[in-house]
C-alpha atoms as a PDB file:
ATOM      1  CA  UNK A   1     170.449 122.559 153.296  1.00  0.00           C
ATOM      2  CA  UNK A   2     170.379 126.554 153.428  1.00  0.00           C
ATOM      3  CA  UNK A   3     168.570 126.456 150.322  1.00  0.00           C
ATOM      4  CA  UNK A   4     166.090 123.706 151.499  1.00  0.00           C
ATOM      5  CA  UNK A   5     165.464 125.945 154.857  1.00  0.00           C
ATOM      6  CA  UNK A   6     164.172 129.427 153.047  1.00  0.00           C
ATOM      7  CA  UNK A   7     160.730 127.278 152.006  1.00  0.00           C
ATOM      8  CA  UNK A   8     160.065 127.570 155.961  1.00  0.00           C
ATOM      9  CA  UNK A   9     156.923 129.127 155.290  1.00  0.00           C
ATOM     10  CA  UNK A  10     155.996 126.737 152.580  1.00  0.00           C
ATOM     11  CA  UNK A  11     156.342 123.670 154.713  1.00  0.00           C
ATOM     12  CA  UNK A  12     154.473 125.608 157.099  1.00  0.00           C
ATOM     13  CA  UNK A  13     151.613 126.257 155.200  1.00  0.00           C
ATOM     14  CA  UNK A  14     151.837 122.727 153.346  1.00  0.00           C
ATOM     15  CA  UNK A  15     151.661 120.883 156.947  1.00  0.00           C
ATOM     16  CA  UNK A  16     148.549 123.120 157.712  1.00  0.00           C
ATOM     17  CA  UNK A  17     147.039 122.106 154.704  1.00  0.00           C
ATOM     18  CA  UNK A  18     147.536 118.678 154.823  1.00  0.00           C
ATOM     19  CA  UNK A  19     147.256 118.004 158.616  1.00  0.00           C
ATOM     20  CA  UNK A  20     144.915 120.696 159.767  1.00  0.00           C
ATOM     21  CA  UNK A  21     145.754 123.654 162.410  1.00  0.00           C
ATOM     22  CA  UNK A  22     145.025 121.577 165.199  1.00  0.00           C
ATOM     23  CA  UNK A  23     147.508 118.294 164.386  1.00  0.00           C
ATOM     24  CA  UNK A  24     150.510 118.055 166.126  1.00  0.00           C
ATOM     25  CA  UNK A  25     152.749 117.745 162.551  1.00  0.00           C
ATOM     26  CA  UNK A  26     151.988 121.574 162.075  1.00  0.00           C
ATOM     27  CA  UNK A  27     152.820 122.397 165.462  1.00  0.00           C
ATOM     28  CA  UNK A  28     155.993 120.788 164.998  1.00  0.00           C
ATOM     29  CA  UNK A  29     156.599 122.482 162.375  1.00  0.00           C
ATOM     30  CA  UNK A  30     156.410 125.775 163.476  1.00  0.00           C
ATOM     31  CA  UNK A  31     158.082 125.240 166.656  1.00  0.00           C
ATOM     32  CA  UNK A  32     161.243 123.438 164.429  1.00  0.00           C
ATOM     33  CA  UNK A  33     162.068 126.456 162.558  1.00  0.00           C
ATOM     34  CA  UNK A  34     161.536 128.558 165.621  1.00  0.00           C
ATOM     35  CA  UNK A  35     164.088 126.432 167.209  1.00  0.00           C
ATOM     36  CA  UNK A  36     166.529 125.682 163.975  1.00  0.00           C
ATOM     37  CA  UNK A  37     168.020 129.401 164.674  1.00  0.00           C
ATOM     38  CA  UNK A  38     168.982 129.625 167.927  1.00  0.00           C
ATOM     39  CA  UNK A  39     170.440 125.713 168.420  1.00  0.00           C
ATOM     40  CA  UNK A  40     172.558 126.700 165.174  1.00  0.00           C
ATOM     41  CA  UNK A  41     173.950 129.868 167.066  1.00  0.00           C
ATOM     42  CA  UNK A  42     174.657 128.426 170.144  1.00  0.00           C
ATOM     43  CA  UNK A  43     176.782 126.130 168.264  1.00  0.00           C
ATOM     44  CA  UNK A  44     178.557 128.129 166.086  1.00  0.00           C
ATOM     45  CA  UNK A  45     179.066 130.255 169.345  1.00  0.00           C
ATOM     46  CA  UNK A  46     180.410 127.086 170.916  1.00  0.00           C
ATOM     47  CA  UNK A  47     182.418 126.349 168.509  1.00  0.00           C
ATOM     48  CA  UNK A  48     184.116 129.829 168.469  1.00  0.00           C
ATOM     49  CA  UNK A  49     184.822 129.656 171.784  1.00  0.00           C
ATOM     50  CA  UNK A  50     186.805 126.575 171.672  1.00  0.00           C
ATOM     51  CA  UNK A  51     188.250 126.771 168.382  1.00  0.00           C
ATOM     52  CA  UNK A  52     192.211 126.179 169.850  1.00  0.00           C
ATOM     53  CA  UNK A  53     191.301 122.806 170.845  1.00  0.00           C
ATOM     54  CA  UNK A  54     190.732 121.447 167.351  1.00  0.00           C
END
């Protein structure tokens, strides 16, 4: 999966290729990997924080 994720800008440029700029599958592309990051922090931060219970 991390490897899969640093071709961002390929799937990105692949879905604006294919779909145009003005679909909604390159949109949602973009705003996916602008989201990936900070869900995945908040969860690793989350997970820190209650790390006793498990």
């Amino acid at each position: 999966m991390i490897g899969a994720s640093n071709f961002f800008e390929l799937a990105v440029a692949v879905a604006i290729a294919l779909f145009g700029t003005s679909s909604p599958v390159a949109l949602v592309t973009i705003v996916g990997v602008l989201v990936e990051v900070p869900i995945m922090l908040a969860l690793v931060s989350f997970a820190n924080r209650t790390k006793g219970w498990f």
